[in-house]
N, C-alpha and C. Protein backbone atom coordinates (compact mmCIF):
# COMPACT_ATOMS: atom_id res chain seq x y z
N UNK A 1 14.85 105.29 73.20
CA UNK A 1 15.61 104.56 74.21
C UNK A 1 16.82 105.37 74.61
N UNK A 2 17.10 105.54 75.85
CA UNK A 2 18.30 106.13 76.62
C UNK A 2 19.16 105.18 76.78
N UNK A 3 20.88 105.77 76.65
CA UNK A 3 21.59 104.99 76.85
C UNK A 3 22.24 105.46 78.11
N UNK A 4 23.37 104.36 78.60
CA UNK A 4 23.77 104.75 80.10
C UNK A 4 25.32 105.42 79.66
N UNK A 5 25.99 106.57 79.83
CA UNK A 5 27.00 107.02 79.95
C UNK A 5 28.29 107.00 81.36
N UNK A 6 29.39 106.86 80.97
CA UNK A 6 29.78 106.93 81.84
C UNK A 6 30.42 108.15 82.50
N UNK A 7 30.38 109.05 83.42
CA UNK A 7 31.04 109.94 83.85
C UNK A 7 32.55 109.97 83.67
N UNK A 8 33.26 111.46 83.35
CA UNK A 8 34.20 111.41 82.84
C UNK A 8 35.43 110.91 83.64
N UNK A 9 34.98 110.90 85.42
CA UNK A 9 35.58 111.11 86.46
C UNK A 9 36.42 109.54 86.46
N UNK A 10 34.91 108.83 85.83
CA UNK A 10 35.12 107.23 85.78
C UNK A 10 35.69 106.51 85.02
N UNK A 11 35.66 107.40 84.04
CA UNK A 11 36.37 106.65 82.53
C UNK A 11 37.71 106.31 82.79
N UNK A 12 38.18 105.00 82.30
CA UNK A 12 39.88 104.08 82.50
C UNK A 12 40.45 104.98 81.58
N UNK A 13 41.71 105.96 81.90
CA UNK A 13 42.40 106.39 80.78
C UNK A 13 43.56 105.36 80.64
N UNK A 14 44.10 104.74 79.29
CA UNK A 14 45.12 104.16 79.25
C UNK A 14 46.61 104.76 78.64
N UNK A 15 47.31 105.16 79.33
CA UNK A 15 48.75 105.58 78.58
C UNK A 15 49.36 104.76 78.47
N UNK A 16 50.29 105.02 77.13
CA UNK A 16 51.14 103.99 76.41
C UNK A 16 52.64 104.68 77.40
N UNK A 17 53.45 103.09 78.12
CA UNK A 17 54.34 103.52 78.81
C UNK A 17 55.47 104.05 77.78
N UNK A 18 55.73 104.32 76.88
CA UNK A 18 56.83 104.45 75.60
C UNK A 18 56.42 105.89 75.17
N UNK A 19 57.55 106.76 75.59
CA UNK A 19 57.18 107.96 75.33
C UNK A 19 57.53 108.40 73.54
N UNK A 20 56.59 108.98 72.96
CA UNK A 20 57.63 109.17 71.65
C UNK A 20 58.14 110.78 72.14
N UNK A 21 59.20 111.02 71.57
CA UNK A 21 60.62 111.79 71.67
C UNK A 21 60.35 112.71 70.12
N UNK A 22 60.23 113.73 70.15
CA UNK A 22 60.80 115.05 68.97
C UNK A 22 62.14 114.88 68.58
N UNK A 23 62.09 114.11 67.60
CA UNK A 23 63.36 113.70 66.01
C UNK A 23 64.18 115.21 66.40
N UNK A 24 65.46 115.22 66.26
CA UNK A 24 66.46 116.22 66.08
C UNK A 24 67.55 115.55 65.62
N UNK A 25 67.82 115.43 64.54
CA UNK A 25 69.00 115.10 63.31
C UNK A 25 70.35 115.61 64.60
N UNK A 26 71.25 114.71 64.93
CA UNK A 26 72.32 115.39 65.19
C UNK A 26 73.69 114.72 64.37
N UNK A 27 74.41 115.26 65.35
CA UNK A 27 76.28 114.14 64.63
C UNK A 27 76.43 114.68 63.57
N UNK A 28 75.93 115.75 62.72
CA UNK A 28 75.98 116.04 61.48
C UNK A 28 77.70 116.41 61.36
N UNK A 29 78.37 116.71 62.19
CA UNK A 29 79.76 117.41 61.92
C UNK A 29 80.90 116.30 62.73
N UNK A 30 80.00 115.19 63.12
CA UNK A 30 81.07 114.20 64.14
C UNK A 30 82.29 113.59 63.22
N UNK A 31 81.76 113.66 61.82
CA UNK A 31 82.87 112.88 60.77
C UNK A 31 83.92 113.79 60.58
N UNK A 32 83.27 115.13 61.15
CA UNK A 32 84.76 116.45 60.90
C UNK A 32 85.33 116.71 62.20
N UNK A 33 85.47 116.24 63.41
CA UNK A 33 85.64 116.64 64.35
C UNK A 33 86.74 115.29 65.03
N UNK A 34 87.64 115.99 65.59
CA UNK A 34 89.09 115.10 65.94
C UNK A 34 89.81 115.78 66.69
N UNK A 35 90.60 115.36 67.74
CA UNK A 35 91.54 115.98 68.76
C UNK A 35 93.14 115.98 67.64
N UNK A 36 93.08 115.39 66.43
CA UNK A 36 94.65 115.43 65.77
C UNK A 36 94.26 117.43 64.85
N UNK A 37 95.81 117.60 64.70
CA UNK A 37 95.71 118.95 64.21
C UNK A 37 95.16 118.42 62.96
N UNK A 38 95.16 117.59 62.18
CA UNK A 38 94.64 117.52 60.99
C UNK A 38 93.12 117.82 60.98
N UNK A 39 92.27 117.20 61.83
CA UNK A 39 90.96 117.65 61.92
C UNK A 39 90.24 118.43 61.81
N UNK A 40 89.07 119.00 60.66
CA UNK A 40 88.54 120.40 60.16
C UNK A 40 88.21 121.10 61.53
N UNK A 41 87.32 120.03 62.11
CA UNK A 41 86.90 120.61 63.34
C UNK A 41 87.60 120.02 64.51
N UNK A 42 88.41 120.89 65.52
CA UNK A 42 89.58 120.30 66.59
C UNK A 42 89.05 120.27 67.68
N UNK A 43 89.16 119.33 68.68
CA UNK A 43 88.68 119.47 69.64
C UNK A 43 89.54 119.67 70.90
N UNK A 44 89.88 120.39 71.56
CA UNK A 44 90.76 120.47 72.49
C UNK A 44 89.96 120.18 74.11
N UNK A 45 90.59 119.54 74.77
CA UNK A 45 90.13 119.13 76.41
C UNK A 45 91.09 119.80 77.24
N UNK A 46 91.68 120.90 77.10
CA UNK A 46 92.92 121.25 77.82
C UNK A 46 92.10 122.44 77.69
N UNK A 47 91.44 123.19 79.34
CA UNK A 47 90.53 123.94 79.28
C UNK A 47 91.00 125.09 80.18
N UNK A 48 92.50 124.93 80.62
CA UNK A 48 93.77 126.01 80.60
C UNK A 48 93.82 126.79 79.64
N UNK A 49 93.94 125.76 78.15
CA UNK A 49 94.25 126.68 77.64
C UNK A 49 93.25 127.77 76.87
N UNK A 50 94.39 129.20 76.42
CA UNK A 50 93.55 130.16 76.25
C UNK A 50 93.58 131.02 74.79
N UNK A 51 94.77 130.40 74.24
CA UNK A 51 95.43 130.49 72.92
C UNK A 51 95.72 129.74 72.20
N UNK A 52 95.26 129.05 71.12
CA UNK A 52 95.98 128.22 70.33
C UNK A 52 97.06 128.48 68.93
N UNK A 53 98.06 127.97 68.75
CA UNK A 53 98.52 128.66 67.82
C UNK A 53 98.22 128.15 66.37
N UNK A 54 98.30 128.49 65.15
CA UNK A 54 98.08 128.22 64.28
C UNK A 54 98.68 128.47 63.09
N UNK A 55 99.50 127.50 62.53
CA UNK A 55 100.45 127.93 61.84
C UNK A 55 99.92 127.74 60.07
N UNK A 56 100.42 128.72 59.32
CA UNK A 56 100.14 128.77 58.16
C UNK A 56 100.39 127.47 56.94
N UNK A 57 100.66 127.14 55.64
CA UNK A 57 100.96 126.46 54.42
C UNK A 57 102.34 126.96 54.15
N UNK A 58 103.00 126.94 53.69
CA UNK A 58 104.12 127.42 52.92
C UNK A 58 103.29 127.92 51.29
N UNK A 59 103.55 128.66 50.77
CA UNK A 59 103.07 129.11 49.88
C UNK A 59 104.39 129.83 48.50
N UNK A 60 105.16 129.57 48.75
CA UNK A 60 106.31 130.25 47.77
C UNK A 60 106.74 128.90 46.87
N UNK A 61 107.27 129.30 46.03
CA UNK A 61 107.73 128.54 45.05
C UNK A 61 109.35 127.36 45.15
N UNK A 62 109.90 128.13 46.27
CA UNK A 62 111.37 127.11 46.65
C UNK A 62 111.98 127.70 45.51
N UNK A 63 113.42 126.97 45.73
CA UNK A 63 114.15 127.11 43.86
C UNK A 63 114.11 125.41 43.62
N UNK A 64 115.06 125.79 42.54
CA UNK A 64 114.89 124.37 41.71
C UNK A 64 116.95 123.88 41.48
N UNK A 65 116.84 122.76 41.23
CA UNK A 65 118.43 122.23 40.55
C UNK A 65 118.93 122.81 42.08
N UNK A 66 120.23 123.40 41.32
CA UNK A 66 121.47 123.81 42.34
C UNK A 66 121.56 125.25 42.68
N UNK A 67 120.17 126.04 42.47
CA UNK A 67 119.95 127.14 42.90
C UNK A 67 120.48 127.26 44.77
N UNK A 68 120.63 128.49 44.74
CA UNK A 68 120.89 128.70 45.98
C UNK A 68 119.83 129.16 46.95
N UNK A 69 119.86 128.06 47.68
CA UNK A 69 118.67 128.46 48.87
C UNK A 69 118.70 129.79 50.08
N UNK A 70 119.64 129.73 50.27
CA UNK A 70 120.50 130.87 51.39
C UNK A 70 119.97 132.02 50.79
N UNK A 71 118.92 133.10 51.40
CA UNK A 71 118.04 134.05 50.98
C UNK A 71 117.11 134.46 50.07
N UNK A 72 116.62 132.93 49.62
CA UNK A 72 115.49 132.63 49.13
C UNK A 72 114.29 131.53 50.21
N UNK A 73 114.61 132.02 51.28
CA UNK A 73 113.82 131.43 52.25
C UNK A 73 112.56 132.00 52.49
N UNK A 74 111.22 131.53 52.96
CA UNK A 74 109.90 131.85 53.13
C UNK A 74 109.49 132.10 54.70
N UNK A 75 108.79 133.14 54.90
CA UNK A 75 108.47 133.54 56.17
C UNK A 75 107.05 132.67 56.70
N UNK A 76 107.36 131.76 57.64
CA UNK A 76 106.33 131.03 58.63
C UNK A 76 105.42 131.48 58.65
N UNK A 77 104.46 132.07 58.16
CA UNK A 77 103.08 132.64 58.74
C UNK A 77 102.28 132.02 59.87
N UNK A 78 101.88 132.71 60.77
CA UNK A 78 101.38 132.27 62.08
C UNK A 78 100.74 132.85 62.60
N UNK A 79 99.63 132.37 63.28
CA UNK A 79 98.61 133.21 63.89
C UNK A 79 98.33 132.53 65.25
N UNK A 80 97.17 133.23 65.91
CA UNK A 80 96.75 132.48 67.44
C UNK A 80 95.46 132.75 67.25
N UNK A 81 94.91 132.03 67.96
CA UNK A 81 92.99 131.62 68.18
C UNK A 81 93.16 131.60 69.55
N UNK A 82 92.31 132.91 70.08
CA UNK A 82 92.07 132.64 71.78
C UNK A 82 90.96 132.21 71.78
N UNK A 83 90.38 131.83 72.99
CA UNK A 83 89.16 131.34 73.50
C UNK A 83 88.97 131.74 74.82
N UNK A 84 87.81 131.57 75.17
CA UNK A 84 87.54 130.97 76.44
C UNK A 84 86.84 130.41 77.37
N UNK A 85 87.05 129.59 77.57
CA UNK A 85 86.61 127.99 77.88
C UNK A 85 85.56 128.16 79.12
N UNK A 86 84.16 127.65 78.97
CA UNK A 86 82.85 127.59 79.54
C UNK A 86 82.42 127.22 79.49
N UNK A 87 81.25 126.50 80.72
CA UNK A 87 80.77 125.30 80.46
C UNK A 87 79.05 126.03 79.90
N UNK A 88 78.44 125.09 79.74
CA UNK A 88 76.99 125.06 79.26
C UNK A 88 76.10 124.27 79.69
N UNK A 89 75.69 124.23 81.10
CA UNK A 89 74.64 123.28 81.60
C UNK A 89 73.23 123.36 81.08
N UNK A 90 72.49 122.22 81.71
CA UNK A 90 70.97 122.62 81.78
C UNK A 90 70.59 120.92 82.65
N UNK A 91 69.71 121.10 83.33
CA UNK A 91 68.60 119.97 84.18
C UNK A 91 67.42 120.07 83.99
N UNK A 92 66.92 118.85 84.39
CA UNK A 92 64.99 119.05 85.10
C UNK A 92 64.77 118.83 85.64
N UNK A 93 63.66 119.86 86.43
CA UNK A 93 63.51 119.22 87.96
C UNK A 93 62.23 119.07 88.40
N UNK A 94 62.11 117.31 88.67
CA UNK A 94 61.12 116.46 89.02
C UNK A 94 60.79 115.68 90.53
N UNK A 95 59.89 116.20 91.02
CA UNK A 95 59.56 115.61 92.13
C UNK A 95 59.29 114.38 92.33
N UNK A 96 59.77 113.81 93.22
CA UNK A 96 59.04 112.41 93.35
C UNK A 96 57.06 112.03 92.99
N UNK A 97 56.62 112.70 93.60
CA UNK A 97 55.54 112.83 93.49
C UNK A 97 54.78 112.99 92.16
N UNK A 98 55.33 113.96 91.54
CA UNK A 98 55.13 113.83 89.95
C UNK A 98 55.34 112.84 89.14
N UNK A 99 56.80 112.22 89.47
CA UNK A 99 57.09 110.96 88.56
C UNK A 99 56.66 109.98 88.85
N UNK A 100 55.81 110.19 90.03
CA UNK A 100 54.35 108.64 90.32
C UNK A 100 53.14 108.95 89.73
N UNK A 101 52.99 109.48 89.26
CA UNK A 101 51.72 110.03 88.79
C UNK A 101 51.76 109.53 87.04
N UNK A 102 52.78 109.10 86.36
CA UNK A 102 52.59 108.62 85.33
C UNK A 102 52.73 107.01 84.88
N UNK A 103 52.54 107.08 84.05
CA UNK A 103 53.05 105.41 83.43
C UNK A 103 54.33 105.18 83.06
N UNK A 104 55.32 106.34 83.03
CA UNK A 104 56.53 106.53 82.43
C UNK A 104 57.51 107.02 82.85
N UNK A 105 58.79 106.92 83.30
CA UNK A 105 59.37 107.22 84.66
C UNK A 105 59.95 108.23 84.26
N UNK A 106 59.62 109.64 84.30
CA UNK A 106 60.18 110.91 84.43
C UNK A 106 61.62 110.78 84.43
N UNK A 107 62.03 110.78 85.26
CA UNK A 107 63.52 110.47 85.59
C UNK A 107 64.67 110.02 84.63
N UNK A 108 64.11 108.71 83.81
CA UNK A 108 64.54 108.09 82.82
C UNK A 108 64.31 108.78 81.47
N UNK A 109 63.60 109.93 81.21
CA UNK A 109 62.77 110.16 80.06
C UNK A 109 64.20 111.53 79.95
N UNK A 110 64.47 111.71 81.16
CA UNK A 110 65.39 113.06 81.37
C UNK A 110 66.39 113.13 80.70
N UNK A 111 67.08 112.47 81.14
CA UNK A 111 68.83 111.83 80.38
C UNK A 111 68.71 112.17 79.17
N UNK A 112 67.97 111.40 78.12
CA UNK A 112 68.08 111.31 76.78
C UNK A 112 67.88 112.68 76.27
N UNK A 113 66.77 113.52 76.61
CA UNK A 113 66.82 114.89 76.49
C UNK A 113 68.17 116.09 77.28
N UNK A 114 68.33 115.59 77.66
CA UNK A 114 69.83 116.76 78.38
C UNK A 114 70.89 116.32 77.20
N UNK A 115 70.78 115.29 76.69
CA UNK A 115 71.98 114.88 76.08
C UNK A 115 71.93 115.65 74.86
N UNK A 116 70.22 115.35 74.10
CA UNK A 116 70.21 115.69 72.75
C UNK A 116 70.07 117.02 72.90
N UNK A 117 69.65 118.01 73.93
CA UNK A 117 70.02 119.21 74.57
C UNK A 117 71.36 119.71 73.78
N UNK A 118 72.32 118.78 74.88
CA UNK A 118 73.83 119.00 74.53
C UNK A 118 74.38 118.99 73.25
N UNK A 119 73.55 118.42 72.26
CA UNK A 119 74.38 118.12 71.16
C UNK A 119 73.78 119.12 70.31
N UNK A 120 72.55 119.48 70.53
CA UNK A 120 71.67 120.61 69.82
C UNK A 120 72.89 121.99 70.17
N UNK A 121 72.97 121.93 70.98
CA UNK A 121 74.15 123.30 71.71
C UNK A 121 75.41 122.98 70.92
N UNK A 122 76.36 122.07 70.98
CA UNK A 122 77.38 122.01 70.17
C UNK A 122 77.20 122.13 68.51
N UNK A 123 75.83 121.45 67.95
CA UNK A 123 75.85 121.80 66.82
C UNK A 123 75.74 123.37 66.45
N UNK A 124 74.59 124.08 67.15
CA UNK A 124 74.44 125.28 66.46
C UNK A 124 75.70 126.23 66.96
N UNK A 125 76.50 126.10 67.65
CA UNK A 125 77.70 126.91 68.23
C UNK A 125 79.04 126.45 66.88
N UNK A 126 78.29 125.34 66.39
CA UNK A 126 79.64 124.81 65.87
C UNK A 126 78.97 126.03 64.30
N UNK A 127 78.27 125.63 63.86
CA UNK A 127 77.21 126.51 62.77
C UNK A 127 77.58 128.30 62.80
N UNK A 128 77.60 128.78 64.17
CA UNK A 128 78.18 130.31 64.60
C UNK A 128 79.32 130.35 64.10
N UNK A 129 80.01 129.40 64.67
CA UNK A 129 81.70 129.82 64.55
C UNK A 129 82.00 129.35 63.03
N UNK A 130 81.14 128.81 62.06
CA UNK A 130 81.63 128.88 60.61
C UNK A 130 81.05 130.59 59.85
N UNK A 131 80.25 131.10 60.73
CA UNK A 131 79.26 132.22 60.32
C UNK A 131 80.15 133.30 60.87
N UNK A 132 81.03 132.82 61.85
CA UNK A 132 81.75 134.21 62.35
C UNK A 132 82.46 135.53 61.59
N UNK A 133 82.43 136.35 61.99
CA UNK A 133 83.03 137.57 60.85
C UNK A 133 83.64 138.15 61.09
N UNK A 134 84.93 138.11 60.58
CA UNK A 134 86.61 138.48 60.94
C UNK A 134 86.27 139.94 60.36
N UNK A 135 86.85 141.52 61.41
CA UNK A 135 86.69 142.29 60.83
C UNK A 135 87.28 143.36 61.49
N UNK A 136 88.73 143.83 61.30
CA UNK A 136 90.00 144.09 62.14
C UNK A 136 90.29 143.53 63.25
N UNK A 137 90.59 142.14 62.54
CA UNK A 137 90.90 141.31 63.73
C UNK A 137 90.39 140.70 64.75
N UNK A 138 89.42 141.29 65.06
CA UNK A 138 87.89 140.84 65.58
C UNK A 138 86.92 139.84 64.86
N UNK A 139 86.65 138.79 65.81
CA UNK A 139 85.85 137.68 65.03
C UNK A 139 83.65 138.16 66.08
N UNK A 140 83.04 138.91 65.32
CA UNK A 140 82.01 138.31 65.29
C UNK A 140 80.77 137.83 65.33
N UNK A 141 79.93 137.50 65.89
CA UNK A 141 78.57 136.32 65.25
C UNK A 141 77.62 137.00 64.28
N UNK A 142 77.60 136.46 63.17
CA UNK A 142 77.03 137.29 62.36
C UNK A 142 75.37 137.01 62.43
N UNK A 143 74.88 137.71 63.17
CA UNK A 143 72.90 137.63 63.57
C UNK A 143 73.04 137.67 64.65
N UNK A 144 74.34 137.15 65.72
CA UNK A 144 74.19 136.44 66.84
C UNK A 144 74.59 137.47 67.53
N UNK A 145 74.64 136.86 69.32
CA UNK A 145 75.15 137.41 70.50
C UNK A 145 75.91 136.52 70.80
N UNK A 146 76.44 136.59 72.58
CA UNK A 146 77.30 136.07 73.44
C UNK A 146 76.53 134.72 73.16
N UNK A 147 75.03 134.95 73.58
CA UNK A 147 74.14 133.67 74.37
C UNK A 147 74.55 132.37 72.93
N UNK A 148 74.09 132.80 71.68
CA UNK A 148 74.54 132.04 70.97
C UNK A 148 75.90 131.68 70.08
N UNK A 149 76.42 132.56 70.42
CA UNK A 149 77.86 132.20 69.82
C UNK A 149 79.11 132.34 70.95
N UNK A 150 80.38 132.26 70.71
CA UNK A 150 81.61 132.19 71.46
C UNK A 150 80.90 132.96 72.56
N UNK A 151 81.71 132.26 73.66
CA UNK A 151 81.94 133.13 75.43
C UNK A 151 82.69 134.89 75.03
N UNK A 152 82.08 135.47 74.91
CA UNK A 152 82.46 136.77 75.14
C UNK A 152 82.88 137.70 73.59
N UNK A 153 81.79 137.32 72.90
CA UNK A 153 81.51 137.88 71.73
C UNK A 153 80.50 138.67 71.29
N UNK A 154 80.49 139.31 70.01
CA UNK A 154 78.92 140.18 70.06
C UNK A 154 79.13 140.03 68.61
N UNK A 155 77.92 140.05 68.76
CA UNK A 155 77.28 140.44 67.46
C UNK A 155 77.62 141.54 66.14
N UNK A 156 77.83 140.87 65.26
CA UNK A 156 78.56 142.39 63.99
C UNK A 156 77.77 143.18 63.42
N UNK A 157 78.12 144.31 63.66
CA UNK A 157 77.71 145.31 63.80
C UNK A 157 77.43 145.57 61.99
N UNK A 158 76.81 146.71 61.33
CA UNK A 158 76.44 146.87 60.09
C UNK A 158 78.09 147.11 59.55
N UNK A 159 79.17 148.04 60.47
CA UNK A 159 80.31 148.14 59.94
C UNK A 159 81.08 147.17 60.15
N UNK A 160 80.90 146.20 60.76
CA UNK A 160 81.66 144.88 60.92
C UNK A 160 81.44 144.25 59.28
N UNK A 161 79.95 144.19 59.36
CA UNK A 161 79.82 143.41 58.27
C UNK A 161 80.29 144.04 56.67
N UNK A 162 80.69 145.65 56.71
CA UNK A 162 80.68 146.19 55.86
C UNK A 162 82.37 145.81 55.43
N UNK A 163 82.81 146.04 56.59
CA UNK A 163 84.58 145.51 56.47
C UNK A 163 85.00 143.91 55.97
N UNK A 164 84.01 143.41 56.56
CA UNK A 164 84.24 141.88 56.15
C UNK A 164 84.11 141.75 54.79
N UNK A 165 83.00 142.42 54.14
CA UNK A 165 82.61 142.55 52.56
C UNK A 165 83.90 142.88 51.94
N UNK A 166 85.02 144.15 52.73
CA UNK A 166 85.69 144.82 51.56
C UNK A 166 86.79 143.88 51.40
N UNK A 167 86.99 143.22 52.35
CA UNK A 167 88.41 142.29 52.89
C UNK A 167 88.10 141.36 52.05
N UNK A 168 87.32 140.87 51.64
CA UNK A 168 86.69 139.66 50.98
C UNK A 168 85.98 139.33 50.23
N UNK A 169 86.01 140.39 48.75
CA UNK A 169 85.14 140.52 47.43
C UNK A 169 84.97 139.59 47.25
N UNK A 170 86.70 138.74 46.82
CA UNK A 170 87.06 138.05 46.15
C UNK A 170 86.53 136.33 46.69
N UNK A 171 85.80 136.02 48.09
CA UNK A 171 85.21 135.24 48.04
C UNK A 171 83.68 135.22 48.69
N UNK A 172 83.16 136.58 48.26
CA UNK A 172 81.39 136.66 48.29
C UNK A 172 80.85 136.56 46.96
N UNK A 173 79.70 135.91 46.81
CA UNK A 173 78.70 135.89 46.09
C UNK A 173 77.49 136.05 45.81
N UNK A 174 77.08 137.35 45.76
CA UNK A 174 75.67 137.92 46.06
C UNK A 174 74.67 137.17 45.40
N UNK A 175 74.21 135.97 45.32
CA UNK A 175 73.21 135.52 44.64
C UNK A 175 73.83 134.99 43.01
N UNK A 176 73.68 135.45 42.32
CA UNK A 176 74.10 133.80 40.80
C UNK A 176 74.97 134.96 39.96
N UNK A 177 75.16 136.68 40.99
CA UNK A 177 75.91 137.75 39.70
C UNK A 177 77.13 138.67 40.73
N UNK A 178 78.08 138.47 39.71
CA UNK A 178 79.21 139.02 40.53
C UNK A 178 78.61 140.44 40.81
N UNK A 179 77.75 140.75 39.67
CA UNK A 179 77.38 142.35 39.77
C UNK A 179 76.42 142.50 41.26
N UNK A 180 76.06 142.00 41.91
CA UNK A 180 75.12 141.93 42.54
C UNK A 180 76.44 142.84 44.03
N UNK A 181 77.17 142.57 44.20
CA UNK A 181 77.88 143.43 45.17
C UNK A 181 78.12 144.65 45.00
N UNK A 182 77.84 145.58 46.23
CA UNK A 182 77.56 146.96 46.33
C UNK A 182 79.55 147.15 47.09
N UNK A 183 79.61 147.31 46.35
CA UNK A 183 81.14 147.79 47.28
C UNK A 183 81.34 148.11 48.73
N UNK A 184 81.39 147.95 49.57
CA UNK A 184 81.61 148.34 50.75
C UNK A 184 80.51 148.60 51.71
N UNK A 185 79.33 147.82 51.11
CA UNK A 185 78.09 147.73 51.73
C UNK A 185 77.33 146.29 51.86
N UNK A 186 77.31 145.53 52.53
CA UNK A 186 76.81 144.24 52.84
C UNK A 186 75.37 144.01 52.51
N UNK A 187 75.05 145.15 53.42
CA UNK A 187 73.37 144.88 53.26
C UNK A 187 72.60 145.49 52.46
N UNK A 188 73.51 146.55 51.25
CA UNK A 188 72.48 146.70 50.01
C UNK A 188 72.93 145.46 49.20
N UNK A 189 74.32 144.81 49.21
CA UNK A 189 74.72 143.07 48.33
C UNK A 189 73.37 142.37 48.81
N UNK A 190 73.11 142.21 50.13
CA UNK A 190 71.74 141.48 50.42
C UNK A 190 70.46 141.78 49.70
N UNK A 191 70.36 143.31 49.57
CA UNK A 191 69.20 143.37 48.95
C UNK A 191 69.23 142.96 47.23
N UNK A 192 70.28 142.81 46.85
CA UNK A 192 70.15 142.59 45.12
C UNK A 192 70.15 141.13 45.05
N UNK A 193 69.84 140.34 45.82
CA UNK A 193 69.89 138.68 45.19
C UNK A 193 68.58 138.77 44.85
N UNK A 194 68.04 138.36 43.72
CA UNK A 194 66.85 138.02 43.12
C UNK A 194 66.24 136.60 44.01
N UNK A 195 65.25 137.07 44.27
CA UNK A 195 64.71 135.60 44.78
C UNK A 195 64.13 134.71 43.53
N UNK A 196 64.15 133.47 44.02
CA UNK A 196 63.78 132.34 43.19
C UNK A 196 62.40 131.81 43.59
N UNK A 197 61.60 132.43 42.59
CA UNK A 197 59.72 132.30 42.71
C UNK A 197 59.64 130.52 43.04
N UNK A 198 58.74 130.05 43.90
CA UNK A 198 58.76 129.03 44.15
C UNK A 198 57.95 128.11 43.15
């Protein structure tokens, strides 16, 4: 016995109007982030500016009792953080015609993605600038370029990274052994971390 098929041309396709959306964890740093100077992460809206200043701890001991203060005073330490301030767009672009053609209104589906776009961009920029690598004074992206890190930065170079090492024994850790650092070489310290067999 033969059965009757239907041509594919004919077949009812049904789409579910509810699009599901690709999960991306964000906000991870929103609990550190604040326009007060106290805030780990600061946010400034004043897109003039091009310097911020940044002032140090006090770090000396003071005197004590009825010592005399008058040339036992401590020098302000102070620094500046330039920037410069750029925006980061992105759109999609949908024809009318296209967004009739589904069960699900294009248009509306857009928004929510530009946003989580946006926040995907602030997180991993925020991720660069903890990775950045101070190295005569120069900050930077350590793997990175311009495209992913600060407006008008590059990427550190093998002697960037080699300077950053010497400036800063005292807080690298090559893997679980102080011995594991090559003096004044970054990327043989990289090669001595023992990996951990899975």
């Amino acid at each position: 016995m033969a059965n009757s098929t239907i041509t594919p041309n004919s077949q009812v396709i049904n789409f579910q109007k509810e699009v599901f959306k690709e999960y991306v964890s964000t906000g991870e740093f929103e609990k550190f982030t604040g326009t007060s100077s106290d805030a780990i992460i600061q946010i400034n809206r004043d897109l003039q500016k091009h310097s911020i200043p940044l002032i140090a701890k006090l770090k000396g001991s003071g005197v004590r009792g009825s010592g005399v203060l008058n040339g036992n005073e401590e020098v302000l330490a102070n620094y500046e953080m330039r920037f410069q301030p750029t925006y980061h767009r992105n759109a999609v672009g949908i024809t009318n015609e296209e967004n009739e053609k589904s069960q699900f209104d294009l248009f509306q589906e857009a928004r929510p993605q530009l946003m989580q776009w946006c926040l995907e961009q602030k997180r991993d920029k925020m991720i660069q600038a903890l990775l950045a690598v101070e190295a005569g004074g120069t900050y930077y992206n350590y793997g990175g370029n311009e495209a992913t890190g600060s407006t008008g930065s590059s990427a550190a170079s093998v002697a960037n990274l080699d300077t950053w090492q010497s400036n800063n024994t005292d807080r690298i850790l090559y893997g679980k052994a102080k011995s594991n650092l090559t003096p004044g070489d970054h990327t043989a310290s990289l090669g001595t971390i023992n990996r951990i067999p899975p």
